[in-house]
C-alpha atoms as a PDB file:
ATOM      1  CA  UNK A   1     -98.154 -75.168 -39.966  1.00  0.00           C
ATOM      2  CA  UNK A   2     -96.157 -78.080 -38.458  1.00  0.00           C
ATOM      3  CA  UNK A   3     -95.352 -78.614 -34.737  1.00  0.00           C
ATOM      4  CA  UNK A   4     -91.875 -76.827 -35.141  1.00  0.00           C
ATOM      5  CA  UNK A   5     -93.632 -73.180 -36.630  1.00  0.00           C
ATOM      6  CA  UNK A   6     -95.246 -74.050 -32.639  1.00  0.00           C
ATOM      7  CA  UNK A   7     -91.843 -74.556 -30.763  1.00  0.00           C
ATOM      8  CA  UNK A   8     -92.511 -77.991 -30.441  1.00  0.00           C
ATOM      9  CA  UNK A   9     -90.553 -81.302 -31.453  1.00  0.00           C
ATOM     10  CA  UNK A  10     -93.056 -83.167 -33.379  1.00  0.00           C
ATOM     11  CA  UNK A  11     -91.292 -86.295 -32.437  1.00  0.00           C
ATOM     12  CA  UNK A  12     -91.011 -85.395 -28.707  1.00  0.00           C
ATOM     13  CA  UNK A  13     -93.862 -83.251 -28.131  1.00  0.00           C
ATOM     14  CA  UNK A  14     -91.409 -81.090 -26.139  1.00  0.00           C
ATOM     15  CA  UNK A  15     -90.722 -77.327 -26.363  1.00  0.00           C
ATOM     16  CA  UNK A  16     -87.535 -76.471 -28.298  1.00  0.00           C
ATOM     17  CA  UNK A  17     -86.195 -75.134 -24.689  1.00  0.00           C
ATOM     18  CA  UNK A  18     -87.224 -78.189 -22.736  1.00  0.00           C
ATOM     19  CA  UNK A  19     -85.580 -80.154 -25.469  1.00  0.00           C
ATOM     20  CA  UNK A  20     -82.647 -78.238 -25.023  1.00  0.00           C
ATOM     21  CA  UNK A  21     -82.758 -78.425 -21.154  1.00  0.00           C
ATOM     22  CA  UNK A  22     -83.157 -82.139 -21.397  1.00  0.00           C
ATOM     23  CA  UNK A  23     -79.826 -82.302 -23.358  1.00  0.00           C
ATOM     24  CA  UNK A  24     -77.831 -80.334 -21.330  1.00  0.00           C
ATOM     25  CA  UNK A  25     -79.151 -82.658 -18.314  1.00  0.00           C
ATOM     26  CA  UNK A  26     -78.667 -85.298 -20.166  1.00  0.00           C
ATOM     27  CA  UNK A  27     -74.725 -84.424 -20.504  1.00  0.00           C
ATOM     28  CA  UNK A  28     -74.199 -83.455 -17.191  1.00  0.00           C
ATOM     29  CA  UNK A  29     -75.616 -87.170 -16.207  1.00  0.00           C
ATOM     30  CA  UNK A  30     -73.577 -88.578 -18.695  1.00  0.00           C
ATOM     31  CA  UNK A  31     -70.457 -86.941 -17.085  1.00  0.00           C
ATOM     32  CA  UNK A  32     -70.962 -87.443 -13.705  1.00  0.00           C
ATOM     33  CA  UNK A  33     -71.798 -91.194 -14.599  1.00  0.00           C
ATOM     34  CA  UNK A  34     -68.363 -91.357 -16.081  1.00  0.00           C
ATOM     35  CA  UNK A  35     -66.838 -89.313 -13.050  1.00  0.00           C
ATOM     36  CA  UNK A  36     -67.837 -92.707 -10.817  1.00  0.00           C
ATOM     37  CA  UNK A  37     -65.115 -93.866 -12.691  1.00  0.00           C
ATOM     38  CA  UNK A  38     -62.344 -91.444 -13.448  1.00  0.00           C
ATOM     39  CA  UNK A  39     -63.157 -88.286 -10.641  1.00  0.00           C
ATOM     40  CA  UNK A  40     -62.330 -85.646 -12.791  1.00  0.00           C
ATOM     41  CA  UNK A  41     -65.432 -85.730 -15.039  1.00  0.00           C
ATOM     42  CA  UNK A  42     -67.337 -85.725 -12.182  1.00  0.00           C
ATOM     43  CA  UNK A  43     -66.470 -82.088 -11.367  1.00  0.00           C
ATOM     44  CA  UNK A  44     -67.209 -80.989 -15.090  1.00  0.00           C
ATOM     45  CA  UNK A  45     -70.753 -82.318 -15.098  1.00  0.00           C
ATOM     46  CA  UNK A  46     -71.443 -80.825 -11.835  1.00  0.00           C
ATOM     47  CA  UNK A  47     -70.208 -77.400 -13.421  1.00  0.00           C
ATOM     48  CA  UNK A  48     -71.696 -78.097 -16.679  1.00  0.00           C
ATOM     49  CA  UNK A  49     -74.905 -78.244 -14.955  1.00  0.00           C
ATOM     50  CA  UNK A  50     -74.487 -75.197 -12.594  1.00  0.00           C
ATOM     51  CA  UNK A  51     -73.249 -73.291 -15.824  1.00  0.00           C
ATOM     52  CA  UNK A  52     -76.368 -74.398 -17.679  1.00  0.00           C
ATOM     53  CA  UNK A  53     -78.927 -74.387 -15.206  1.00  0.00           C
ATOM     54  CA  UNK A  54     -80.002 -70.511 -15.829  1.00  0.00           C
ATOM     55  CA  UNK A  55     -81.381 -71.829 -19.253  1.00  0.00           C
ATOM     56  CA  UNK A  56     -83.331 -74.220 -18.388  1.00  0.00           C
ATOM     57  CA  UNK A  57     -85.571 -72.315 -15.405  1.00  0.00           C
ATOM     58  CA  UNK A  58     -89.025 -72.793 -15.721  1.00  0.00           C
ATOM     59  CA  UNK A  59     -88.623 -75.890 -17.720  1.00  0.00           C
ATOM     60  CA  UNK A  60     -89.585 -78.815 -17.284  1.00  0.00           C
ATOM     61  CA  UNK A  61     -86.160 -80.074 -16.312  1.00  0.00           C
ATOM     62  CA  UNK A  62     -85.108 -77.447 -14.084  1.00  0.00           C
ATOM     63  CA  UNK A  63     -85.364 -79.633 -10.878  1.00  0.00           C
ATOM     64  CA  UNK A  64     -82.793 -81.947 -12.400  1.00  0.00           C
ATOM     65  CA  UNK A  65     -79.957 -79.223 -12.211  1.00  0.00           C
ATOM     66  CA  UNK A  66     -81.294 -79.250  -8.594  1.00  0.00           C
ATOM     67  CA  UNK A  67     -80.558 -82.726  -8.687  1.00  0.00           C
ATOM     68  CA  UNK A  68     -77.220 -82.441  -9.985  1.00  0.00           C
ATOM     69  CA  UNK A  69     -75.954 -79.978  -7.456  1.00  0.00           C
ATOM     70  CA  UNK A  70     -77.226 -81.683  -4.369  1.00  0.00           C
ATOM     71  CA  UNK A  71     -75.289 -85.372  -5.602  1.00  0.00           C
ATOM     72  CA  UNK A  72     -72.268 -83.395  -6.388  1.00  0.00           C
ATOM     73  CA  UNK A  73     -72.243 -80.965  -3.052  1.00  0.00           C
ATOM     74  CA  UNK A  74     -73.292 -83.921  -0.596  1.00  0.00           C
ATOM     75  CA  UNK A  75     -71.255 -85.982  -2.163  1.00  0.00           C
ATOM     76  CA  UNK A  76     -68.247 -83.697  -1.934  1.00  0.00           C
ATOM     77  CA  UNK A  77     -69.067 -83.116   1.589  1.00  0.00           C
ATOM     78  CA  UNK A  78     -68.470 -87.132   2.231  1.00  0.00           C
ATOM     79  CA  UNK A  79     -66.183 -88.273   0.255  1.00  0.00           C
ATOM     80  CA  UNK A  80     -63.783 -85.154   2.170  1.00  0.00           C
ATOM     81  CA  UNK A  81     -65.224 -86.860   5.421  1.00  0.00           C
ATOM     82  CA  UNK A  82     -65.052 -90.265   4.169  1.00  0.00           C
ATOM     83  CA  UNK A  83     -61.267 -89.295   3.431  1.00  0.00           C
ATOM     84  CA  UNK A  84     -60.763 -87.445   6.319  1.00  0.00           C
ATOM     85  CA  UNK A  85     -62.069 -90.935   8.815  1.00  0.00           C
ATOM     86  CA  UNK A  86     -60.252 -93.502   6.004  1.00  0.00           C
ATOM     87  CA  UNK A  87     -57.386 -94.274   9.099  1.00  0.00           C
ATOM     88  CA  UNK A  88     -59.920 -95.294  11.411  1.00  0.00           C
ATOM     89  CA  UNK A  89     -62.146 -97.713   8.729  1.00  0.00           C
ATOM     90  CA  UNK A  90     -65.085 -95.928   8.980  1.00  0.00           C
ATOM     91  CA  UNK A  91     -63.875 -93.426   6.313  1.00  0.00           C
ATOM     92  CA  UNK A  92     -64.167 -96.733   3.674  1.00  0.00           C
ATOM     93  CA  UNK A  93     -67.817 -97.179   4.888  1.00  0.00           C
ATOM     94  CA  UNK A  94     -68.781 -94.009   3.799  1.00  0.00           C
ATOM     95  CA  UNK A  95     -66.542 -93.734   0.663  1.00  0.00           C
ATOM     96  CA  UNK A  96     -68.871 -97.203  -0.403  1.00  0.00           C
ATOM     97  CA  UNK A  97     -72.309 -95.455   0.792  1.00  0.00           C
ATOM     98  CA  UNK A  98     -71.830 -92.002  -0.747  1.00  0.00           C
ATOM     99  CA  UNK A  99     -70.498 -93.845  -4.684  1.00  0.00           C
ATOM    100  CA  UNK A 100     -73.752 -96.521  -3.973  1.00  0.00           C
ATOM    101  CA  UNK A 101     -75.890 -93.679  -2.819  1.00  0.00           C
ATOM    102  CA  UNK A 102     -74.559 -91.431  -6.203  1.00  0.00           C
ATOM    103  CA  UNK A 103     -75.429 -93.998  -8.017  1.00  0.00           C
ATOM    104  CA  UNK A 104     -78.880 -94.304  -7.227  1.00  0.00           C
ATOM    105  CA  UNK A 105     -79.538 -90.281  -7.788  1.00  0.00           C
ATOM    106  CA  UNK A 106     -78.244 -90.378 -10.874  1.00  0.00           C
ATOM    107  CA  UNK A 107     -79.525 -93.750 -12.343  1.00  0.00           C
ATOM    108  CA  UNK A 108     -83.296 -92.627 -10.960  1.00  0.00           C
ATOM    109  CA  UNK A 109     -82.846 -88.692 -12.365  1.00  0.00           C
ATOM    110  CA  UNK A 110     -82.010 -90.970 -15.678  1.00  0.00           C
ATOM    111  CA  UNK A 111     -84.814 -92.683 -15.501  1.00  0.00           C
ATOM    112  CA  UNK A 112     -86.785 -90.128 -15.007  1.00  0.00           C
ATOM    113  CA  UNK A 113     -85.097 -87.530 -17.513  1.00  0.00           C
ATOM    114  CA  UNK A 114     -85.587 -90.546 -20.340  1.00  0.00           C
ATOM    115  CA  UNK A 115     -89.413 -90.373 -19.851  1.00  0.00           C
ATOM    116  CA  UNK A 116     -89.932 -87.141 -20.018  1.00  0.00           C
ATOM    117  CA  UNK A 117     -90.740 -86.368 -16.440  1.00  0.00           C
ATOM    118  CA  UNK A 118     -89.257 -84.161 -13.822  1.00  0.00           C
ATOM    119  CA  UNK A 119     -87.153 -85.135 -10.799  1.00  0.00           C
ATOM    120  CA  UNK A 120     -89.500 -84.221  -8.296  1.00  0.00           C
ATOM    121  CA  UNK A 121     -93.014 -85.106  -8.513  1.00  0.00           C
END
């Protein structure tokens, strides 16, 4: 019997549902990296990873669709307020901190989703 009779990638070692949890996170990442960029995409990922999230409880991965939501919700939140403060200067001070602070979660939930590991330890 080989590793996929098992559910199991033989070159990942991962279940055939983490695998597919890891792609769909994987995607979502990719979209929301290119939504820095360009807006729109960013919505799609965020949905795409909403939409998908159902699959992938109890995976290894599910925390990442946690992840997801939270940089696309907060983020939301501030950019609206960073929009909303933009006349008085203080609005392009948190436009700069929420994209830097996007950034971050989605570089380190790339990191982390590239090694095999879950977001939260």
């Amino acid at each position: 019997m080989n590793n996929f009779e098992h559910g199991k990638d033989p070159y990942t070692g991962l279940s055939v549902r983490d695998d597919a949890a890891k792609t769909n996170a994987l995607i979502a990442y990719g979209l929301m990296v290119a939504g820095l960029f360009t807006g729109i995409f960013w919505f799609i990922g965020a949905f795409w990873a909403m939409v998908k999230s159902s699959e992938a409880r109890g995976t290894l991965f599910e925390d990442h669709y946690t992840n997801i939501s939270k940089i696309f919700w907060w983020g939301l939140f501030f950019t609206i307020i960073g929009f909303i403060t933009i006349f008085i200067v203080i609005g392009y001070f948190i436009l700069c901190i929420v994209w830097i602070w996007s950034v971050f979660k989605i570089v380190k939930g790339l990191a982390k989703i590239t090694s095999n590991k879950s977001y939260y330890p």
